[in-house]
ModelCIF file with pLDDT and N, C-alpha, C, O atoms, coordinates in Angstrom:
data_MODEL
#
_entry.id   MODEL 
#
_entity.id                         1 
_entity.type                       polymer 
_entity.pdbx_number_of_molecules   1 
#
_entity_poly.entity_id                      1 
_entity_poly.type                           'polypeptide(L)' 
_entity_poly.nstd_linkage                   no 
_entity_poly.nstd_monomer                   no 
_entity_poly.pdbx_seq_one_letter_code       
;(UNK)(UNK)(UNK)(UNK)(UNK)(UNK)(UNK)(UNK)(UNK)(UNK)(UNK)(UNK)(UNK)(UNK)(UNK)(UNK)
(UNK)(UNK)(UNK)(UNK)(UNK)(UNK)(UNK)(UNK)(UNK)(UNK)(UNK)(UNK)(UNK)(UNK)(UNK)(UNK)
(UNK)(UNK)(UNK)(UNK)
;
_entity_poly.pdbx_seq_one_letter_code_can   XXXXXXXXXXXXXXXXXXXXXXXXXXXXXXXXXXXX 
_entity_poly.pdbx_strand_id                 A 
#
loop_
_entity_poly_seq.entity_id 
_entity_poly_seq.num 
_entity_poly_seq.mon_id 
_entity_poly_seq.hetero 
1 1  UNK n 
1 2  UNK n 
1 3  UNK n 
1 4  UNK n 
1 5  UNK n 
1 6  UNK n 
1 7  UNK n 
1 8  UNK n 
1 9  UNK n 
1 10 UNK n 
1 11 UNK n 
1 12 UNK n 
1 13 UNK n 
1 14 UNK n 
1 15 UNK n 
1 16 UNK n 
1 17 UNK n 
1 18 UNK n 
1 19 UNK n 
1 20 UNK n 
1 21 UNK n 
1 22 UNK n 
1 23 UNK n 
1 24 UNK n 
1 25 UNK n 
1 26 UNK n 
1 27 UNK n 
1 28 UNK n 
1 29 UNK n 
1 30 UNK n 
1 31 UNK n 
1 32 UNK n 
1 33 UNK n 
1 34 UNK n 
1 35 UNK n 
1 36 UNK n 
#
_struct_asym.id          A 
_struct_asym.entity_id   1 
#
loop_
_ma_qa_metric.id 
_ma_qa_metric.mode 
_ma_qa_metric.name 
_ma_qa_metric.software_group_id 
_ma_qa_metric.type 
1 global pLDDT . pLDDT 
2 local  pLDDT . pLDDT 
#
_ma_qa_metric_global.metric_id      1 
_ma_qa_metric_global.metric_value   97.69 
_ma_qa_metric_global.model_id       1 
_ma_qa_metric_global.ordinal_id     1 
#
loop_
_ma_qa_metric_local.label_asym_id 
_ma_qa_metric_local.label_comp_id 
_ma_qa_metric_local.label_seq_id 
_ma_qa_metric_local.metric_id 
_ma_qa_metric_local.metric_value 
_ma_qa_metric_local.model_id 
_ma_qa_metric_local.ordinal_id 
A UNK 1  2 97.00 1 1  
A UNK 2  2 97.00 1 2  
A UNK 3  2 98.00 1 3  
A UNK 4  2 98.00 1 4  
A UNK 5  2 98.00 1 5  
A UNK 6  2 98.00 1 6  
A UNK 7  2 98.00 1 7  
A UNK 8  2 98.00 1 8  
A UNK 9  2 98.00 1 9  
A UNK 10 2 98.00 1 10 
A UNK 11 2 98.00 1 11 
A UNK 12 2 98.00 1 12 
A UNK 13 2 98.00 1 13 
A UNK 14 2 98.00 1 14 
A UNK 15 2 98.00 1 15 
A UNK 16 2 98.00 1 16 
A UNK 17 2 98.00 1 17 
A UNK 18 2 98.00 1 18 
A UNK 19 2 98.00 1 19 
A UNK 20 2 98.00 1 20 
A UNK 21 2 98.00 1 21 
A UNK 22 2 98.00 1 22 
A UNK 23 2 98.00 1 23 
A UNK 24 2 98.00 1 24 
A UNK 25 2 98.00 1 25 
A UNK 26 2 98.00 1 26 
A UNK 27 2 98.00 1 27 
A UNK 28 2 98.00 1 28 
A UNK 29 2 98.00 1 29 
A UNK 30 2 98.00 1 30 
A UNK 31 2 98.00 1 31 
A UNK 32 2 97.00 1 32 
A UNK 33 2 96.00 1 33 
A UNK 34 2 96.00 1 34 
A UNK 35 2 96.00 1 35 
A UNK 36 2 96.00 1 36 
#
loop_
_atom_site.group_PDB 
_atom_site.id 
_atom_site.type_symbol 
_atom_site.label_atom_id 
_atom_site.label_alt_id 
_atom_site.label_comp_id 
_atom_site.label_asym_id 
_atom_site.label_entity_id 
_atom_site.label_seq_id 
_atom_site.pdbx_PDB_ins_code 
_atom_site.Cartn_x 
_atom_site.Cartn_y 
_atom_site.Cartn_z 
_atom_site.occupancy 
_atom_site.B_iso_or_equiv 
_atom_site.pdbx_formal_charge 
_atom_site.auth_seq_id 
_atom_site.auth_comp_id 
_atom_site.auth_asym_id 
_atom_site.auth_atom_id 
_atom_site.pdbx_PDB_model_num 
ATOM 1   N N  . UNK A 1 1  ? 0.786  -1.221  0.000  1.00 97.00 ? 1  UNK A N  1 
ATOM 2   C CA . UNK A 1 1  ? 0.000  0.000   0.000  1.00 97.00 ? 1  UNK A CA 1 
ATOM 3   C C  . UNK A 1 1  ? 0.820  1.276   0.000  1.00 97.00 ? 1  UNK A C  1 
ATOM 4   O O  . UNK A 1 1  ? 0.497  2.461   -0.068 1.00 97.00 ? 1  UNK A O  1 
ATOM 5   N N  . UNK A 1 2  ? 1.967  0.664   0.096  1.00 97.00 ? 2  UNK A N  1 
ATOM 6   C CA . UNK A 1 2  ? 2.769  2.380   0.483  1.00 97.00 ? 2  UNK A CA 1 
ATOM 7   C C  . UNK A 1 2  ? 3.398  2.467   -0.949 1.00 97.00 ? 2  UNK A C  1 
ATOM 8   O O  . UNK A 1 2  ? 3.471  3.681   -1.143 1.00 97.00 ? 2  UNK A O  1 
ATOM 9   N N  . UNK A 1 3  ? 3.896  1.823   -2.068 1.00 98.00 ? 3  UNK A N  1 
ATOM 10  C CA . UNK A 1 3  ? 4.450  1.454   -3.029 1.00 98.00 ? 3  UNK A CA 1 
ATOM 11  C C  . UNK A 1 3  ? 4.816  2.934   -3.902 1.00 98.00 ? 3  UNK A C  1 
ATOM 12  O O  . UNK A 1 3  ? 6.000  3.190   -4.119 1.00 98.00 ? 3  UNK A O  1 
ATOM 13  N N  . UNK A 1 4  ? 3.626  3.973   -4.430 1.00 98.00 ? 4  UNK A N  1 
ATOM 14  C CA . UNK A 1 4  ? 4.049  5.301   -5.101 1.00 98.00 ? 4  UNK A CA 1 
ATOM 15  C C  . UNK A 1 4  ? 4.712  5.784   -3.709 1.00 98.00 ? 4  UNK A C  1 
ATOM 16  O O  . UNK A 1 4  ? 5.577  6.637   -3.904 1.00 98.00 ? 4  UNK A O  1 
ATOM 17  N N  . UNK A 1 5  ? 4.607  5.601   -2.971 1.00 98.00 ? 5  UNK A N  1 
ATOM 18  C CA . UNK A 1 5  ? 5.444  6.516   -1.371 1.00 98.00 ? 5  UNK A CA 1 
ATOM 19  C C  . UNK A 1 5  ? 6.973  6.248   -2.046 1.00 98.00 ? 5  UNK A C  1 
ATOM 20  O O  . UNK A 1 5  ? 7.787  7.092   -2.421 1.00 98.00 ? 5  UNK A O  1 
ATOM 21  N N  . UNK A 1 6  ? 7.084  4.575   -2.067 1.00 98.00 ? 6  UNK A N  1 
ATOM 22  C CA . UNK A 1 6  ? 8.292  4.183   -2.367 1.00 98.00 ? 6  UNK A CA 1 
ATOM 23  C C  . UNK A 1 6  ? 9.018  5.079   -3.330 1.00 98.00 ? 6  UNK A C  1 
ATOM 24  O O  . UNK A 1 6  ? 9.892  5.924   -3.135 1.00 98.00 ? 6  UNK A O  1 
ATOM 25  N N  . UNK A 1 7  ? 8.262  4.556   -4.708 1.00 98.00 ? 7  UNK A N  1 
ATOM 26  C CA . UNK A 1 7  ? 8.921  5.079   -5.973 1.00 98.00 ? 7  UNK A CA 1 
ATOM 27  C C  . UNK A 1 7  ? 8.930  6.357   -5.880 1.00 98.00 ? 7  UNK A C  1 
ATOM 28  O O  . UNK A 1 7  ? 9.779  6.783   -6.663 1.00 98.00 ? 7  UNK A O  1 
ATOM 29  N N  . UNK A 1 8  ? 8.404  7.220   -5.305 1.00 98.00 ? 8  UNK A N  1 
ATOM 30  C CA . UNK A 1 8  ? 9.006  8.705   -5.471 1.00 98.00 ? 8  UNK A CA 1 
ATOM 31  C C  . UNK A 1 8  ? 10.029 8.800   -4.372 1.00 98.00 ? 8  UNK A C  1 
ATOM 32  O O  . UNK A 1 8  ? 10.693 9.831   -4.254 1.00 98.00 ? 8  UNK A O  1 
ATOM 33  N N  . UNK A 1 9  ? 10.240 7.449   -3.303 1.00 98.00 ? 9  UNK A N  1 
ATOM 34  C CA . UNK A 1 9  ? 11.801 8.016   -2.537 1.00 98.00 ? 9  UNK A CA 1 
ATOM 35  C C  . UNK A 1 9  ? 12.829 7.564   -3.180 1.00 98.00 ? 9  UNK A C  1 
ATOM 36  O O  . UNK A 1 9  ? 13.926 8.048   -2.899 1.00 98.00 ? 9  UNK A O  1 
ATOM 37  N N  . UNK A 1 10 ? 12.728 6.495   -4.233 1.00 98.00 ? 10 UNK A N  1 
ATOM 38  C CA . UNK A 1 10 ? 13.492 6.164   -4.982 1.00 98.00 ? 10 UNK A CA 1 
ATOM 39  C C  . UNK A 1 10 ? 13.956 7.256   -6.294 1.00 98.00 ? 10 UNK A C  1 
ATOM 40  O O  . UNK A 1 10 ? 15.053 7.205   -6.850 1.00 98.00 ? 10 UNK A O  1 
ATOM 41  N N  . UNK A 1 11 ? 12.817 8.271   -6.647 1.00 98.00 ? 11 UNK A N  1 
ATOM 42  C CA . UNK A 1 11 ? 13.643 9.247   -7.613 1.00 98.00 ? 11 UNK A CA 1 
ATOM 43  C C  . UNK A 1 11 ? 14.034 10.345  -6.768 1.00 98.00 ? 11 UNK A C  1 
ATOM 44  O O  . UNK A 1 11 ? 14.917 11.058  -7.245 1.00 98.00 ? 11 UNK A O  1 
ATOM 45  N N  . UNK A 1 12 ? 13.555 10.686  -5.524 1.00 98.00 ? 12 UNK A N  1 
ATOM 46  C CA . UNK A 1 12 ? 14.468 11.368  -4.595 1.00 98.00 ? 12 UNK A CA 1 
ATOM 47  C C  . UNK A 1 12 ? 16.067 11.155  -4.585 1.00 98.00 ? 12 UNK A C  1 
ATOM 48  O O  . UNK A 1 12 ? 17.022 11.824  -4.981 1.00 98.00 ? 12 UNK A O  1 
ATOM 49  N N  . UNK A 1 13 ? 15.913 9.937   -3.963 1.00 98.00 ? 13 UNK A N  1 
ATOM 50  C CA . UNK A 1 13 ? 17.292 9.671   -3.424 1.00 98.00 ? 13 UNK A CA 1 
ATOM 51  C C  . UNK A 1 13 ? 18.453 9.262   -4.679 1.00 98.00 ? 13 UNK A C  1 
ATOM 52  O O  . UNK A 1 13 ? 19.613 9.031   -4.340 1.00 98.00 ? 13 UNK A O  1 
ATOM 53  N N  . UNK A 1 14 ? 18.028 9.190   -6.213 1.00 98.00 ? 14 UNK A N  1 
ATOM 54  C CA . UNK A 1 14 ? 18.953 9.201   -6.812 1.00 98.00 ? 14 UNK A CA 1 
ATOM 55  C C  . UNK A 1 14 ? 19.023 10.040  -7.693 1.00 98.00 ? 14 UNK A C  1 
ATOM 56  O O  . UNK A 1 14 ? 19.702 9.781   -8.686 1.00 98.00 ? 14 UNK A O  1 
ATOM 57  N N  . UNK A 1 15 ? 18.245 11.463  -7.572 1.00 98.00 ? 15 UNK A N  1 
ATOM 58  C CA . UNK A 1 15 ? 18.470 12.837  -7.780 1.00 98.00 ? 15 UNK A CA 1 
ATOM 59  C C  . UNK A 1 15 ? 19.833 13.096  -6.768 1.00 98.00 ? 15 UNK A C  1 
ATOM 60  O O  . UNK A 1 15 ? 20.894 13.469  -7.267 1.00 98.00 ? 15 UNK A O  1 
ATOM 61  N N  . UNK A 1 16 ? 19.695 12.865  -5.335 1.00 98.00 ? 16 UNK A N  1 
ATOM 62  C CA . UNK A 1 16 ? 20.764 13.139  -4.654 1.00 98.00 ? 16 UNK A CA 1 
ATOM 63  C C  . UNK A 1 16 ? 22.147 12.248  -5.303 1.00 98.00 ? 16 UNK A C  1 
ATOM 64  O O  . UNK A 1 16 ? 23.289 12.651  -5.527 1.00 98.00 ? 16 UNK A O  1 
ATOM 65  N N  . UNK A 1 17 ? 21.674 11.198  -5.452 1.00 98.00 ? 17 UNK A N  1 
ATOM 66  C CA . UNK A 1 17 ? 23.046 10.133  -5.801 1.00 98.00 ? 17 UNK A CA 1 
ATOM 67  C C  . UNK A 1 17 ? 23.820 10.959  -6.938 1.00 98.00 ? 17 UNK A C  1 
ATOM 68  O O  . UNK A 1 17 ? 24.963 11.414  -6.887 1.00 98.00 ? 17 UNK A O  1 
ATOM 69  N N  . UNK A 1 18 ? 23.163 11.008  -7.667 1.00 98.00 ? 18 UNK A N  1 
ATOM 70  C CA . UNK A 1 18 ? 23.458 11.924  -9.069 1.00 98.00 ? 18 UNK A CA 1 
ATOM 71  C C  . UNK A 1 18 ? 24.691 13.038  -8.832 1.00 98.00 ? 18 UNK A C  1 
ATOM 72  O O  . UNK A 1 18 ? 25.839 13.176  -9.253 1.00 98.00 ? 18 UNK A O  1 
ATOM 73  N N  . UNK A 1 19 ? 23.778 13.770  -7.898 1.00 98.00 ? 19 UNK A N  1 
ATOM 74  C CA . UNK A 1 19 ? 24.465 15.427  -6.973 1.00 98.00 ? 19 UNK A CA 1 
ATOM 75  C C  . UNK A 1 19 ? 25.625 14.679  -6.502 1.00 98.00 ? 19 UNK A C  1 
ATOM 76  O O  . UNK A 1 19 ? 26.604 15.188  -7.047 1.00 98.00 ? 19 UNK A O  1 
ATOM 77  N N  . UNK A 1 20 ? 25.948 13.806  -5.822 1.00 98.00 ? 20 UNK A N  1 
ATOM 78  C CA . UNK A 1 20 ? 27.052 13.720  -5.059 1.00 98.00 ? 20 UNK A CA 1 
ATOM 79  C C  . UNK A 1 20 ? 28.164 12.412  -5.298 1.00 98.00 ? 20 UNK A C  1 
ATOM 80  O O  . UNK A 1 20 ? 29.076 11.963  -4.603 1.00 98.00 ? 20 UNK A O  1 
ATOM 81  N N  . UNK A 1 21 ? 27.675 12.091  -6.475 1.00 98.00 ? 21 UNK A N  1 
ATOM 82  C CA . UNK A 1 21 ? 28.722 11.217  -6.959 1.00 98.00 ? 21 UNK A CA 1 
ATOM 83  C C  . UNK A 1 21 ? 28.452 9.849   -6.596 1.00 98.00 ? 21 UNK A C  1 
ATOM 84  O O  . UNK A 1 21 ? 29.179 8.868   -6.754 1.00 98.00 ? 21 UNK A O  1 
ATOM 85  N N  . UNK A 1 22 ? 27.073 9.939   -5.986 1.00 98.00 ? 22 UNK A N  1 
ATOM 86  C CA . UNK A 1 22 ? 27.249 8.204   -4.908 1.00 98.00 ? 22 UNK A CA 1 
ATOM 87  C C  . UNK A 1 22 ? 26.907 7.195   -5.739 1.00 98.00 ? 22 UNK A C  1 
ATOM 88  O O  . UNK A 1 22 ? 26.155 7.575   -6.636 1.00 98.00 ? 22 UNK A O  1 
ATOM 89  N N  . UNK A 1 23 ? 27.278 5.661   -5.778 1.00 98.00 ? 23 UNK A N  1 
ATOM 90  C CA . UNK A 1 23 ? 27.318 4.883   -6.523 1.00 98.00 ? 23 UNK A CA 1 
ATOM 91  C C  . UNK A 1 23 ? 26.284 3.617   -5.492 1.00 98.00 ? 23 UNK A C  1 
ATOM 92  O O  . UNK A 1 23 ? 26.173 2.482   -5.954 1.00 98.00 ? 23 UNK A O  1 
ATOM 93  N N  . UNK A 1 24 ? 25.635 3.949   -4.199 1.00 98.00 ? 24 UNK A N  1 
ATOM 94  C CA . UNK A 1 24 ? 25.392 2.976   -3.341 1.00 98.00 ? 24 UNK A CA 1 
ATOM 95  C C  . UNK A 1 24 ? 24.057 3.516   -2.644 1.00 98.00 ? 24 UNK A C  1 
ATOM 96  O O  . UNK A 1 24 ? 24.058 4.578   -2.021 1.00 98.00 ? 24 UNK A O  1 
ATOM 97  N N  . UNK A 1 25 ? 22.778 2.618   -2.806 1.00 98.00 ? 25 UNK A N  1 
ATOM 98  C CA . UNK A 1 25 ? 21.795 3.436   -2.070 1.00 98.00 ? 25 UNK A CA 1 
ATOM 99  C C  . UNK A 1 25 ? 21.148 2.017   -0.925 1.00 98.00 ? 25 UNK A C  1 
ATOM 100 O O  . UNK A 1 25 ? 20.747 0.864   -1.082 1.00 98.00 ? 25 UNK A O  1 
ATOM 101 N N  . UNK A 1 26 ? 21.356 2.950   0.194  1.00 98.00 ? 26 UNK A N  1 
ATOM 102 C CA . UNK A 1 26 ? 20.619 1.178   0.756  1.00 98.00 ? 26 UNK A CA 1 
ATOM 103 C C  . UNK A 1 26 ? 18.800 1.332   0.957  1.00 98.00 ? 26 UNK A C  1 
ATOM 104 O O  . UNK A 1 26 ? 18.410 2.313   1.590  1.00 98.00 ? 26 UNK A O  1 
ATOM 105 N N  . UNK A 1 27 ? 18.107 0.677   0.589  1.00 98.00 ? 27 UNK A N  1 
ATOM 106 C CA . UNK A 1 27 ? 16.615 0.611   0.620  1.00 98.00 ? 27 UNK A CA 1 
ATOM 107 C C  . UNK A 1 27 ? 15.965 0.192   1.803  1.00 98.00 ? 27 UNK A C  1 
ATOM 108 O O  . UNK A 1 27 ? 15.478 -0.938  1.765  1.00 98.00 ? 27 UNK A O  1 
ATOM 109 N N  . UNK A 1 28 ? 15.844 0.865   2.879  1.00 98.00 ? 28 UNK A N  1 
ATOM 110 C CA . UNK A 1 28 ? 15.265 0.485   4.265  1.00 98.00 ? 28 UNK A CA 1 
ATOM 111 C C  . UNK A 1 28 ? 13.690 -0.398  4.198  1.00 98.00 ? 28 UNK A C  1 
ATOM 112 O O  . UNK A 1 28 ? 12.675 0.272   4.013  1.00 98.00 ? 28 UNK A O  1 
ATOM 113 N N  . UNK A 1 29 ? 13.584 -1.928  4.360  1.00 98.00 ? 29 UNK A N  1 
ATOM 114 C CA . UNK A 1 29 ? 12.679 -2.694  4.281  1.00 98.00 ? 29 UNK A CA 1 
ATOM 115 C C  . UNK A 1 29 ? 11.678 -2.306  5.099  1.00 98.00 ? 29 UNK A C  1 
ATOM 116 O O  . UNK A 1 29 ? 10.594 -2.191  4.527  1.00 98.00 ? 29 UNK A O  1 
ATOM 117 N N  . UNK A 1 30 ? 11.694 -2.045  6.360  1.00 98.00 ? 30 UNK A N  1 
ATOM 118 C CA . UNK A 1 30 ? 10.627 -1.351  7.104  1.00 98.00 ? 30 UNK A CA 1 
ATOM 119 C C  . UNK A 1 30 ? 10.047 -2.275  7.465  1.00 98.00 ? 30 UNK A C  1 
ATOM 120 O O  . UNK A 1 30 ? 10.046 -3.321  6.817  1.00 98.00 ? 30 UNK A O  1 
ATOM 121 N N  . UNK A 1 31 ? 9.139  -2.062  9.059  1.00 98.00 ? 31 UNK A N  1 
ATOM 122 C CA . UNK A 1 31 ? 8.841  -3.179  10.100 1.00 98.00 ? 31 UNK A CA 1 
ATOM 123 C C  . UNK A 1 31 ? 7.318  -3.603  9.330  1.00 98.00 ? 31 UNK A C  1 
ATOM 124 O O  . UNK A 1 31 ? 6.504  -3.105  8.552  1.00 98.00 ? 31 UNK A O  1 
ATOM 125 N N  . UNK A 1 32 ? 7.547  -4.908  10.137 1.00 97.00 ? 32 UNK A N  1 
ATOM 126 C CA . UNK A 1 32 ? 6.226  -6.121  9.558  1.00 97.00 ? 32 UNK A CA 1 
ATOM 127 C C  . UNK A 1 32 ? 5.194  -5.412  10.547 1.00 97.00 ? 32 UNK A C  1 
ATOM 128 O O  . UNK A 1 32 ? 5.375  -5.133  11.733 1.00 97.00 ? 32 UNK A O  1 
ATOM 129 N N  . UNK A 1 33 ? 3.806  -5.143  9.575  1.00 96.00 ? 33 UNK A N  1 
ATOM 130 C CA . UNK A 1 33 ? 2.487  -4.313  9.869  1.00 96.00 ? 33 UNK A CA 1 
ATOM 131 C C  . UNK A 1 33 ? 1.697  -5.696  10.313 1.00 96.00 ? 33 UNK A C  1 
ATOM 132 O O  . UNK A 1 33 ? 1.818  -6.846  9.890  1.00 96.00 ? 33 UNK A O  1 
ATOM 133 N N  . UNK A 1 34 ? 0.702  -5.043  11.500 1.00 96.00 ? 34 UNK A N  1 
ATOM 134 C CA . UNK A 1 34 ? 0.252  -5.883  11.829 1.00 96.00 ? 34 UNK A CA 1 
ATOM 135 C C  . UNK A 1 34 ? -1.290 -6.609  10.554 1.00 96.00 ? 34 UNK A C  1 
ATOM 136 O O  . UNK A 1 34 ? -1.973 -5.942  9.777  1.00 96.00 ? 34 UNK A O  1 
ATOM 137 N N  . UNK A 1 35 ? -1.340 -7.873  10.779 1.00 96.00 ? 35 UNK A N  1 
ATOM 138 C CA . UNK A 1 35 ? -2.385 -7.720  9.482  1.00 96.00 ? 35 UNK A CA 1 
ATOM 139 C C  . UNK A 1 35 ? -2.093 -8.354  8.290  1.00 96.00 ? 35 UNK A C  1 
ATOM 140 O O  . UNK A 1 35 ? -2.779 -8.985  7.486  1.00 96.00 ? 35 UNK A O  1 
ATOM 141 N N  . UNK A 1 36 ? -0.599 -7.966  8.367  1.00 96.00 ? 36 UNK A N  1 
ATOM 142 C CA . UNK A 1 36 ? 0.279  -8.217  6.828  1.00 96.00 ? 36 UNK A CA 1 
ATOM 143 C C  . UNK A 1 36 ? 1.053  -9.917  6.842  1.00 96.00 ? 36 UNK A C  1 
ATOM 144 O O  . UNK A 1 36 ? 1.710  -10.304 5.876  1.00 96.00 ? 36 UNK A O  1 
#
């Protein structure tokens, strides 16, 4: 359910990668929802 949340932190964070040369992004999995 959170999934477009995702993909726009994913063109965030490699707008930054871009800016600063970085070659390494780590993707934080995030805690098990209850339900899920």
């Amino acid at each position: 359910g959170r999934e477009s949340e995702f993909r726009a932190g994913v063109a965030t964070a490699l707008a930054y990668a871009e800016a600063l040369g970085c070659r390494q992004l780590h993707a934080m999995a995030g805690l098990r929802q209850a339900g899920v």
